[in-house]
PDB file of N, CA and C in Angstrom:
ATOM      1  N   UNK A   1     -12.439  -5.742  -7.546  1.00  0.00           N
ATOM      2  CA  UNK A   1     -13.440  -5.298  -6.588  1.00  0.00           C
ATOM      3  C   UNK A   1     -14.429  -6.408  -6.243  1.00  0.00           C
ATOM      4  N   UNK A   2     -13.867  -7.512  -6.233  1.00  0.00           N
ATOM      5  CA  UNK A   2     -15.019  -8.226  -6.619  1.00  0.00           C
ATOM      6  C   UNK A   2     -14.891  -9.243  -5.206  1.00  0.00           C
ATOM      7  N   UNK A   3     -13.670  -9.189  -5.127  1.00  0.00           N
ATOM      8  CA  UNK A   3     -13.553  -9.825  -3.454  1.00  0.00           C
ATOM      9  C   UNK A   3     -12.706 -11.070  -3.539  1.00  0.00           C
ATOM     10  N   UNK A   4     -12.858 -11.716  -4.750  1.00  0.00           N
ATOM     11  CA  UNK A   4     -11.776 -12.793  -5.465  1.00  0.00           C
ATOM     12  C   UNK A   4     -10.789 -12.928  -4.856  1.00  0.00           C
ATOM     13  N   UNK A   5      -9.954 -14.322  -4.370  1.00  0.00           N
ATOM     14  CA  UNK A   5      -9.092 -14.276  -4.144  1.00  0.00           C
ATOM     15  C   UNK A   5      -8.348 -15.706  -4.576  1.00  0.00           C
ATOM     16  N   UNK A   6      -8.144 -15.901  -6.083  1.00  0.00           N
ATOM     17  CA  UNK A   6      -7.756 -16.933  -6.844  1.00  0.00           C
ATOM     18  C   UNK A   6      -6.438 -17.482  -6.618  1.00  0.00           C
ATOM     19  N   UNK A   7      -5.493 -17.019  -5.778  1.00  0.00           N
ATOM     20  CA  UNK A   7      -4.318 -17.212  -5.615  1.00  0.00           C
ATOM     21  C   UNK A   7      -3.964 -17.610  -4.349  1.00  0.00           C
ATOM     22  N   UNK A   8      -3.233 -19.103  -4.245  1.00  0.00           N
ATOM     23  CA  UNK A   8      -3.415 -19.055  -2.780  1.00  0.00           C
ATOM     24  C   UNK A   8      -1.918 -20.129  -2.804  1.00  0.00           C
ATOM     25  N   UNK A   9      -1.592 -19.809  -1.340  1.00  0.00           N
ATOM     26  CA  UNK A   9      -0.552 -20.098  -1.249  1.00  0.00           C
ATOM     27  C   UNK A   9      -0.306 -21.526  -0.674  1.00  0.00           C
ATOM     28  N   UNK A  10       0.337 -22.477  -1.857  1.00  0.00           N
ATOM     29  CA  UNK A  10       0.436 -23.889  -1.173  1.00  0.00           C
ATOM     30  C   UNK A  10       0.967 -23.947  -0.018  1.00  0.00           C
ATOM     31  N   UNK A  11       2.046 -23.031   0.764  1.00  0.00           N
ATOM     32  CA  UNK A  11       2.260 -23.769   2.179  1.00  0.00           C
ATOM     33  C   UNK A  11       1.165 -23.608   3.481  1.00  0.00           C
ATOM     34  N   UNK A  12       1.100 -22.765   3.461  1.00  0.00           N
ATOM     35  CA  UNK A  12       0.131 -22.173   4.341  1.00  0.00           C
ATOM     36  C   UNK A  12      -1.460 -21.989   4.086  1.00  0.00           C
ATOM     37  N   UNK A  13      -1.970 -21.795   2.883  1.00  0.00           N
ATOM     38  CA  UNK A  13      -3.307 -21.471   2.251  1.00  0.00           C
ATOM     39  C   UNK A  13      -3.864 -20.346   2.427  1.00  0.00           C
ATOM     40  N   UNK A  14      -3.420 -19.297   2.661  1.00  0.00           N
ATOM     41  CA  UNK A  14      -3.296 -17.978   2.797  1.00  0.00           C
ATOM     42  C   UNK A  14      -3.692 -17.609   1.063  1.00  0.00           C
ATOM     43  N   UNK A  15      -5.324 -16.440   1.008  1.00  0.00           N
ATOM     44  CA  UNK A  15      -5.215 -16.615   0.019  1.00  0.00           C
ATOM     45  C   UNK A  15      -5.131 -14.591  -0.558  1.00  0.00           C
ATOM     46  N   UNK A  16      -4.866 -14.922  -1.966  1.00  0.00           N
ATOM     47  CA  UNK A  16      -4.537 -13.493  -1.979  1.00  0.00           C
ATOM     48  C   UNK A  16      -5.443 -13.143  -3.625  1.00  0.00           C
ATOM     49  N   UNK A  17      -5.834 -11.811  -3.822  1.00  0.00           N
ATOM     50  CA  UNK A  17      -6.181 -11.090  -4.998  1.00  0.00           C
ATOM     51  C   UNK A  17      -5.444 -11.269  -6.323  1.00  0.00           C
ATOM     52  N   UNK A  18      -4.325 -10.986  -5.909  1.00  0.00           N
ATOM     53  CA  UNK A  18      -3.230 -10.646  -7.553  1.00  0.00           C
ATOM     54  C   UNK A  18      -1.940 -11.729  -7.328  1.00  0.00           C
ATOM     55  N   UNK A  19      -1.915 -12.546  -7.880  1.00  0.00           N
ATOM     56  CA  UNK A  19      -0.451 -13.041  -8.111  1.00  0.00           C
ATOM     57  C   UNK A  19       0.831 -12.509  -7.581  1.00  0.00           C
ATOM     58  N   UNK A  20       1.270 -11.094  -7.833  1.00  0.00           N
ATOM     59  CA  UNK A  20       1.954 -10.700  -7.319  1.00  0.00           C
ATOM     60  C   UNK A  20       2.325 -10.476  -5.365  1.00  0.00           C
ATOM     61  N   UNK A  21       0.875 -10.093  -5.192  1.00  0.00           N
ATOM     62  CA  UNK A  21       1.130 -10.425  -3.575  1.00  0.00           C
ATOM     63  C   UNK A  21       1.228 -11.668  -3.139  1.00  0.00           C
ATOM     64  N   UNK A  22       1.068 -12.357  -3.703  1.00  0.00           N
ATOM     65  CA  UNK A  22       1.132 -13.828  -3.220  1.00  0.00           C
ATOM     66  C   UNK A  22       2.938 -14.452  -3.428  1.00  0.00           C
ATOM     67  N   UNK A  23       3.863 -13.559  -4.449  1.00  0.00           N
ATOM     68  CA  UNK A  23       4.683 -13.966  -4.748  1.00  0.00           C
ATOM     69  C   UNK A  23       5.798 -13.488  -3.648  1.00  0.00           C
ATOM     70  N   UNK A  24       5.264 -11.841  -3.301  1.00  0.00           N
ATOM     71  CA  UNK A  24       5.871 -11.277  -1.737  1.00  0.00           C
ATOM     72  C   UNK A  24       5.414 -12.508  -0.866  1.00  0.00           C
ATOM     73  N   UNK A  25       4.255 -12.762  -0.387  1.00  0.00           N
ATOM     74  CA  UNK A  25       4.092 -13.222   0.797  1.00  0.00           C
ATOM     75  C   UNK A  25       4.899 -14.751   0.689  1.00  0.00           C
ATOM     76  N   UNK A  26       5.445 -15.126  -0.407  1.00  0.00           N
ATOM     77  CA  UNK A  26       6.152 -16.929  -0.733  1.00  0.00           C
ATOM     78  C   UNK A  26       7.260 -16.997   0.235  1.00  0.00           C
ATOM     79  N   UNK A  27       7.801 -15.156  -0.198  1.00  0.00           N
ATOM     80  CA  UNK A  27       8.875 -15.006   0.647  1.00  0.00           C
ATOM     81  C   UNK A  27       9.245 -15.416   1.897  1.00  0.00           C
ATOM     82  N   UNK A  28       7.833 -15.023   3.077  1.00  0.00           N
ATOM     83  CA  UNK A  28       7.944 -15.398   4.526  1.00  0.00           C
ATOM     84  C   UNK A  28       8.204 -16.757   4.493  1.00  0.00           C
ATOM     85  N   UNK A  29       8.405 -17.487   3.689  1.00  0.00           N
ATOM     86  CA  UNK A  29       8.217 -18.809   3.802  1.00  0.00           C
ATOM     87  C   UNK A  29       9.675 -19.539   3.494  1.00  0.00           C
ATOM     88  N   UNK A  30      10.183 -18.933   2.351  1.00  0.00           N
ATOM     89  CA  UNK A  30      11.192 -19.192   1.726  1.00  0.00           C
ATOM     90  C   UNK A  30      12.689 -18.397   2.527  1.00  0.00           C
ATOM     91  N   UNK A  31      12.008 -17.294   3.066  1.00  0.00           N
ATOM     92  CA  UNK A  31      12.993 -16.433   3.292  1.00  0.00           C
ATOM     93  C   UNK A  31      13.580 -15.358   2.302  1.00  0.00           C
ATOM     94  N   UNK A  32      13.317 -15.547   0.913  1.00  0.00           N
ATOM     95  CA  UNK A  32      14.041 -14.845   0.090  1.00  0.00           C
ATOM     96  C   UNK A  32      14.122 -13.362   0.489  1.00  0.00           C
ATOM     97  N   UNK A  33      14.824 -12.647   0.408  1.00  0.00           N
ATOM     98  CA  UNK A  33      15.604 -11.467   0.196  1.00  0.00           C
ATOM     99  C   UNK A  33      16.210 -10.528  -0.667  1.00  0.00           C
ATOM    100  N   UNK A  34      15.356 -10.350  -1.763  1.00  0.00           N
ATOM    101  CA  UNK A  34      15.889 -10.146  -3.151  1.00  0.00           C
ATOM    102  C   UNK A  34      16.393  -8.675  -3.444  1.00  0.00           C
ATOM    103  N   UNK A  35      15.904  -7.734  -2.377  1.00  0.00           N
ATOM    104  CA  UNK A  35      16.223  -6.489  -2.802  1.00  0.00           C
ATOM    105  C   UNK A  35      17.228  -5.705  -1.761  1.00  0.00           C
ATOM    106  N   UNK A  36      18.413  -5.471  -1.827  1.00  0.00           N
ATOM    107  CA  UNK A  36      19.727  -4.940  -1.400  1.00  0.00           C
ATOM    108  C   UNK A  36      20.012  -3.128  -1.188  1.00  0.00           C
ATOM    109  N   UNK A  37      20.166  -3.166   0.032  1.00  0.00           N
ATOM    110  CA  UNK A  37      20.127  -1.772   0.146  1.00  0.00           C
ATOM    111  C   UNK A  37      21.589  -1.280  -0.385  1.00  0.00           C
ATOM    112  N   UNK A  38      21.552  -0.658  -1.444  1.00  0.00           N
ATOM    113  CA  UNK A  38      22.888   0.038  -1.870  1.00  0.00           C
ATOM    114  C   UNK A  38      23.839   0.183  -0.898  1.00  0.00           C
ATOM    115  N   UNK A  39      23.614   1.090   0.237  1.00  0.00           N
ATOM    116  CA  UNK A  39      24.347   1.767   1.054  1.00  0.00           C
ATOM    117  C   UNK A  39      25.199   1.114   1.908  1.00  0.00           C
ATOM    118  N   UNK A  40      23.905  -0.114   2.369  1.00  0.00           N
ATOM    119  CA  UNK A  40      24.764  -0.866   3.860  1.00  0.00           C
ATOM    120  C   UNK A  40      24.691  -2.686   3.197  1.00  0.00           C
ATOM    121  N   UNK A  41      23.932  -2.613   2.461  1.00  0.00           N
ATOM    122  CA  UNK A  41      23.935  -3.755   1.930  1.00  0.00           C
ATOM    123  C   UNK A  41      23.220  -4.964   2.989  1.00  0.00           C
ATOM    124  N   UNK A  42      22.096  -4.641   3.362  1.00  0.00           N
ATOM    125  CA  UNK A  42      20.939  -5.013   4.097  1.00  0.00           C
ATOM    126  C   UNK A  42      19.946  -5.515   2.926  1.00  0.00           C
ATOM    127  N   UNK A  43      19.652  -6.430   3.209  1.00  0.00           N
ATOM    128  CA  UNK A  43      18.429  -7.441   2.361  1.00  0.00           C
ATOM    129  C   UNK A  43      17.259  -7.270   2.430  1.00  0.00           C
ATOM    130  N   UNK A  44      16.326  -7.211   1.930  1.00  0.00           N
ATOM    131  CA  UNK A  44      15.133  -7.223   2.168  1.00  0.00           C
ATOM    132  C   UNK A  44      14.070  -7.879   1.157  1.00  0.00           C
ATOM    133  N   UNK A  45      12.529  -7.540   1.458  1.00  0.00           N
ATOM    134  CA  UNK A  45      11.631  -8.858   0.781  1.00  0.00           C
ATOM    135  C   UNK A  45      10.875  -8.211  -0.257  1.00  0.00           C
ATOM    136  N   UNK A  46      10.965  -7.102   0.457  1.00  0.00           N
ATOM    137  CA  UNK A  46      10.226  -6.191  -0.814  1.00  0.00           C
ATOM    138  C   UNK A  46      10.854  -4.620  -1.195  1.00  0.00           C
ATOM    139  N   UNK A  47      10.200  -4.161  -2.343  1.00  0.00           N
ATOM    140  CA  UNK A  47      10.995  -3.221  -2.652  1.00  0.00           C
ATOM    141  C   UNK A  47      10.309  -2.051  -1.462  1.00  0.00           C
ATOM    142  N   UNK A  48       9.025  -2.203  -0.834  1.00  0.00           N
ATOM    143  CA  UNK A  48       8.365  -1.039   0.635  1.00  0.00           C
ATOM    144  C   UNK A  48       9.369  -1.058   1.465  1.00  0.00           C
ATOM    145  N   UNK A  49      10.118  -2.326   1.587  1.00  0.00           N
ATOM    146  CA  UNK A  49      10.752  -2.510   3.053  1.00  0.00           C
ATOM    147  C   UNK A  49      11.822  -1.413   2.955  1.00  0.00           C
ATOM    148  N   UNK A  50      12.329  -2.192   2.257  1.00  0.00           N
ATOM    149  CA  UNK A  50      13.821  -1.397   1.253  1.00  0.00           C
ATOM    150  C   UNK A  50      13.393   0.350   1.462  1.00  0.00           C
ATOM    151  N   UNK A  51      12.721   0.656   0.377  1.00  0.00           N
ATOM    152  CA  UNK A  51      12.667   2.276   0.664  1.00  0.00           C
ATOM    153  C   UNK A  51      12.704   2.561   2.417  1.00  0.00           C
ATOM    154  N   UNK A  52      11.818   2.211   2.787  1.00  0.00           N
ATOM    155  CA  UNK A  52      11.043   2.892   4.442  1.00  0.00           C
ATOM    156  C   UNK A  52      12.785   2.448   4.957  1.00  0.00           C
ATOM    157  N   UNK A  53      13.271   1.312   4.231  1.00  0.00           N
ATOM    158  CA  UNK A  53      14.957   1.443   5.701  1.00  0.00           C
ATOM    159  C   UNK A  53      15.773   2.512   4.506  1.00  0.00           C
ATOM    160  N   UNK A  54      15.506   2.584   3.481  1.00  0.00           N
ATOM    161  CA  UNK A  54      16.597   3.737   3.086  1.00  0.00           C
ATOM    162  C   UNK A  54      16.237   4.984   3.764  1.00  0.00           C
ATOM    163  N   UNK A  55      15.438   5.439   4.500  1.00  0.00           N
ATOM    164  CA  UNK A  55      15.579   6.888   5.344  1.00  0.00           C
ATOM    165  C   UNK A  55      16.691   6.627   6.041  1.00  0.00           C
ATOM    166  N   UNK A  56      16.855   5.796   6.823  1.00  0.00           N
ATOM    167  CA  UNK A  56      17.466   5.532   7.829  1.00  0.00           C
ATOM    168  C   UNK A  56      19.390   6.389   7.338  1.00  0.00           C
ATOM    169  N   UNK A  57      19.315   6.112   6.347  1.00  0.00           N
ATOM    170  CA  UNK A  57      20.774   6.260   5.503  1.00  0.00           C
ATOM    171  C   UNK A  57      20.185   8.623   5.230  1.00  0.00           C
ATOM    172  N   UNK A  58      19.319   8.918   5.053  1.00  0.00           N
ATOM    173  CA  UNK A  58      19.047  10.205   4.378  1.00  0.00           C
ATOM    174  C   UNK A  58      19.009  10.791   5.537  1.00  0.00           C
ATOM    175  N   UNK A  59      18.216  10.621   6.830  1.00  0.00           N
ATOM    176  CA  UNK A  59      18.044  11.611   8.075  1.00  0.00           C
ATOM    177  C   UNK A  59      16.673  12.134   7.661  1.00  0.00           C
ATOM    178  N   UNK A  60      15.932  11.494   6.274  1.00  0.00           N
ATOM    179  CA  UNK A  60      14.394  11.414   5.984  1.00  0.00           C
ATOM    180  C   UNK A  60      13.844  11.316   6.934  1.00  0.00           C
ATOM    181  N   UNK A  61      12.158  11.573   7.378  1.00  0.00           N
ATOM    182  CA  UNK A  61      11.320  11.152   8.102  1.00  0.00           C
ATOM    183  C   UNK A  61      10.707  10.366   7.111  1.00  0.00           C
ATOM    184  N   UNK A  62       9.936   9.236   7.596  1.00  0.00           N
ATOM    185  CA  UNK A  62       9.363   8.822   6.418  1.00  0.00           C
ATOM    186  C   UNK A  62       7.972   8.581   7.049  1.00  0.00           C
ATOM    187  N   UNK A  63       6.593   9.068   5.945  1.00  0.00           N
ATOM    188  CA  UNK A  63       5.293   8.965   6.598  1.00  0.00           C
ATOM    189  C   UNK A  63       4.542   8.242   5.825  1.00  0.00           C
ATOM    190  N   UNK A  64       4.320   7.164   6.807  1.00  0.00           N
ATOM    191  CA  UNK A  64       2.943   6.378   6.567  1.00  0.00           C
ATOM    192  C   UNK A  64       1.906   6.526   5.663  1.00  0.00           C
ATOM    193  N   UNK A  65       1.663   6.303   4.174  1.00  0.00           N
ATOM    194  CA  UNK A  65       0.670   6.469   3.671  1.00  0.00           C
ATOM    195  C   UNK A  65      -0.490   6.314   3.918  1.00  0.00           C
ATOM    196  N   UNK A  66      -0.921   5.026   4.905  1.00  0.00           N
ATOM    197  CA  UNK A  66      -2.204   4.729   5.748  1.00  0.00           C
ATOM    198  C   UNK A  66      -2.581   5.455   6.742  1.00  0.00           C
ATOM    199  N   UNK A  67      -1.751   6.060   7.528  1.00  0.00           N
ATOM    200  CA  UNK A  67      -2.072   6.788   8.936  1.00  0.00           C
ATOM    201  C   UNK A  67      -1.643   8.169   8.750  1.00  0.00           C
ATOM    202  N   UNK A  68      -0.674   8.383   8.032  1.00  0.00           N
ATOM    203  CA  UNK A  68       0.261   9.874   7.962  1.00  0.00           C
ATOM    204  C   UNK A  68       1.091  10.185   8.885  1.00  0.00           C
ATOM    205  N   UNK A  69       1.255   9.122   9.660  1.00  0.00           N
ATOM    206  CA  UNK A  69       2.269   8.964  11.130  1.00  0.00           C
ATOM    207  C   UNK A  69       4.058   9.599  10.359  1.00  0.00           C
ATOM    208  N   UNK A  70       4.793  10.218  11.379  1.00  0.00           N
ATOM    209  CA  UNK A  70       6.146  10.274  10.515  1.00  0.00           C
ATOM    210  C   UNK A  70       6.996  10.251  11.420  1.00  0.00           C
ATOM    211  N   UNK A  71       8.107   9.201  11.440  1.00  0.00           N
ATOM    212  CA  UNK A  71       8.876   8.562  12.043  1.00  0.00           C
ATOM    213  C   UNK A  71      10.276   8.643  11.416  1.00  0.00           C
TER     214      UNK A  71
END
């Protein structure tokens, strides 16, 4: 809560709170793709992306935790 943002990213300098977001955001950079959709076998960067495209496979709506939008 403190507003800190100790982590920052050598390519760009983009800086972030927790280590971990900083290790997602390396990705845009790198490209990595680490998490595999079972079904169709589609790549993705994070494990958010991944879920929100697994509806796509269920006929799920899936809603926005920020807005409550459902798509």
């Amino acid at each position: 809560h403190t507003g800190e943002k100790p982590f920052t990213c050598r390519d760009c300098g983009k800086t972030f709170s927790y280590e971990g977001n900083l290790d997602v955001h390396r990705r845009t950079h790198t490209g990595e793709k680490p998490f595999t959709c079972p079904d169709c076998g589609k790549n993705f960067r994070d494990t958010s992306a991944l879920t929100q495209h697994r509806f796509t496979h269920t006929g799920e709506t899936f809603t926005c935790p920020d807005c409550g939008k459902s798509f």
